[in-house]
N, C-alpha and C. Protein backbone atom coordinates (compact mmCIF):
# COMPACT_ATOMS: atom_id res chain seq x y z
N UNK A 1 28.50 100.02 -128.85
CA UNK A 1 27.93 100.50 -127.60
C UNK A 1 26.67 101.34 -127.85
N UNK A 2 26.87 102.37 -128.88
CA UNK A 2 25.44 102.88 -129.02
C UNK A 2 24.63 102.12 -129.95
N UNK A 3 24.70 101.27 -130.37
CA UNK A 3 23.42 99.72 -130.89
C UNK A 3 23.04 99.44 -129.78
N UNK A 4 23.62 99.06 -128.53
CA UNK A 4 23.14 98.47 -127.53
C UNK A 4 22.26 99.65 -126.45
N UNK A 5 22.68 100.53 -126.02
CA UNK A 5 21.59 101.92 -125.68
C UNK A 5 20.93 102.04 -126.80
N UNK A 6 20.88 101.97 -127.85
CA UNK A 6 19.63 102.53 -128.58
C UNK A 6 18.76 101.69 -128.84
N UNK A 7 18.84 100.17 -128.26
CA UNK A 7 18.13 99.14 -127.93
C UNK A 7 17.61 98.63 -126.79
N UNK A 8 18.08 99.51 -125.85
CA UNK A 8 18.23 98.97 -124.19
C UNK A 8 17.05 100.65 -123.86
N UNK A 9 17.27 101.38 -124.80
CA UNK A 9 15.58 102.80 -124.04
C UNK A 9 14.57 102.75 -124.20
N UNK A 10 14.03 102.05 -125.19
CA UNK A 10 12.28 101.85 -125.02
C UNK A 10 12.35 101.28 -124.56
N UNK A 11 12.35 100.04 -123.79
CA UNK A 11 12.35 99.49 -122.69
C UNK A 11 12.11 99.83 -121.56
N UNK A 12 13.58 100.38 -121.35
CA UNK A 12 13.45 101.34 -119.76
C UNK A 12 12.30 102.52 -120.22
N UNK A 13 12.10 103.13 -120.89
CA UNK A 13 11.09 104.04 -120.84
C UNK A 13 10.22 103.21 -120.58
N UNK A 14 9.73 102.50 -121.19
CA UNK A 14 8.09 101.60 -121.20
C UNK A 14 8.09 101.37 -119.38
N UNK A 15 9.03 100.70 -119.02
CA UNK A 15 9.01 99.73 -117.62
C UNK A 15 8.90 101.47 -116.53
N UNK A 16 9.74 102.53 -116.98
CA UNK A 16 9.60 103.52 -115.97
C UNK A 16 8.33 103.89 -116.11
N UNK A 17 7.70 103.99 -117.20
CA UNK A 17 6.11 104.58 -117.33
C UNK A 17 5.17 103.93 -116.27
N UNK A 18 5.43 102.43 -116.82
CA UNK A 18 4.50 101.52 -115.84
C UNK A 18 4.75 101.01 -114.40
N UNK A 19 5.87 101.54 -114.00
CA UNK A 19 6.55 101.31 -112.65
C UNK A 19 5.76 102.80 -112.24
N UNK A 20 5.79 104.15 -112.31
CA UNK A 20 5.45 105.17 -112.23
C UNK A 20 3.65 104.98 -112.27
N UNK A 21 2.97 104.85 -113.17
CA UNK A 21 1.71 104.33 -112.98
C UNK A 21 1.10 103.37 -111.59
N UNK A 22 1.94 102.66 -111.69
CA UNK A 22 1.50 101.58 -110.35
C UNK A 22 1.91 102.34 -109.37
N UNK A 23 2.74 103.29 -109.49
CA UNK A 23 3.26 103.80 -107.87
C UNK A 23 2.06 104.78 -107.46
N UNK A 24 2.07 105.55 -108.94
CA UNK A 24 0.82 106.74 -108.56
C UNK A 24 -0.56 106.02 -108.32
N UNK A 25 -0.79 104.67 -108.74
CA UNK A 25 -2.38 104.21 -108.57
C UNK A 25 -2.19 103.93 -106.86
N UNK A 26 -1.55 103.14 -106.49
CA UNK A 26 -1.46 102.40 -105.15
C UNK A 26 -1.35 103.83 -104.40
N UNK A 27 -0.29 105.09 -104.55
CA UNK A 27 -0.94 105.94 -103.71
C UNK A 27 -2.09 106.48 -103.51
N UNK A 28 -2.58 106.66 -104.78
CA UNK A 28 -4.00 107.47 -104.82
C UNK A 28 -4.81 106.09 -104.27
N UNK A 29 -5.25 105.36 -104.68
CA UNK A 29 -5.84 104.28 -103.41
C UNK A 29 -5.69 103.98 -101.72
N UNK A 30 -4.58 104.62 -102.03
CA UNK A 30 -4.14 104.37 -100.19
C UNK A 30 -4.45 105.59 -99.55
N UNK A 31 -4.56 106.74 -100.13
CA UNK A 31 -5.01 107.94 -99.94
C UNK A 31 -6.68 108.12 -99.68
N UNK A 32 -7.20 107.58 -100.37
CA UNK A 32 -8.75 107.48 -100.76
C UNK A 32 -8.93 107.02 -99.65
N UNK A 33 -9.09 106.30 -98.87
CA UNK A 33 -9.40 105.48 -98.05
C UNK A 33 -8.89 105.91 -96.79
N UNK A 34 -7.91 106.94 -96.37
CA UNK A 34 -8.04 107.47 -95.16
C UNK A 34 -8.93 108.53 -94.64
N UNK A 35 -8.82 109.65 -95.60
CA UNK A 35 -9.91 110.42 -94.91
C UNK A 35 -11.21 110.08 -94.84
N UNK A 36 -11.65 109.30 -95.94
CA UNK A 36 -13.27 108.94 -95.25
C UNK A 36 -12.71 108.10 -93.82
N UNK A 37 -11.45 107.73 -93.07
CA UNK A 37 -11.84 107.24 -92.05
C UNK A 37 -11.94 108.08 -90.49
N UNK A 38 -11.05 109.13 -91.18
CA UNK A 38 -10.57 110.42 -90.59
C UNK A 38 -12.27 110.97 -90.38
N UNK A 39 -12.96 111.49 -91.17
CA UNK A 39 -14.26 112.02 -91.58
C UNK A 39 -15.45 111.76 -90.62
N UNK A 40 -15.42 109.84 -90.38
CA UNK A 40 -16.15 109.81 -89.41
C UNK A 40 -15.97 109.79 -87.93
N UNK A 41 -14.74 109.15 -87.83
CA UNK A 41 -14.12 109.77 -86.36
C UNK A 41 -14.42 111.14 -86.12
N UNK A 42 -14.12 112.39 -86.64
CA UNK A 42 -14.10 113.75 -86.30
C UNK A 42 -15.99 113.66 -85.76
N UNK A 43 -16.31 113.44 -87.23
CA UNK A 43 -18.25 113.55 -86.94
C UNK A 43 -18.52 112.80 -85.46
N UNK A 44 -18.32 111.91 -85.30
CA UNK A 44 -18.71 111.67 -83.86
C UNK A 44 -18.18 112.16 -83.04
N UNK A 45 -17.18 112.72 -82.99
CA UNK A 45 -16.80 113.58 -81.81
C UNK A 45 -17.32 114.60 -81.50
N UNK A 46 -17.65 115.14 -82.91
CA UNK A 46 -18.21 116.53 -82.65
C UNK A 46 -19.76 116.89 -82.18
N UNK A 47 -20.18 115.44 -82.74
CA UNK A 47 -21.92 115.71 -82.50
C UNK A 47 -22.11 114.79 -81.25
């Protein structure tokens, strides 16, 4: 049983790293892209 966990965690580490990476890129992209839309709505309202 521990041959098989001590063969079965780099793996899951590797796949959580890069599951974790893609989650944090796609937010920070999806993020980026609202307030510049937020930004110009306000500006025309205001001026």
């Amino acid at each position: 049983m521990n041959d098989v966990l001590s063969a079965l965690i780099p793996p899951v580490v590797v796949g959580g790293a890069f599951i974790y990476g893609v989650v944090k890129l796609l937010r920070s992209e999806a993020a980026g892209r609202r307030p510049a839309k937020r930004e110009e709505t306000a500006g025309s309202q205001d001026g």
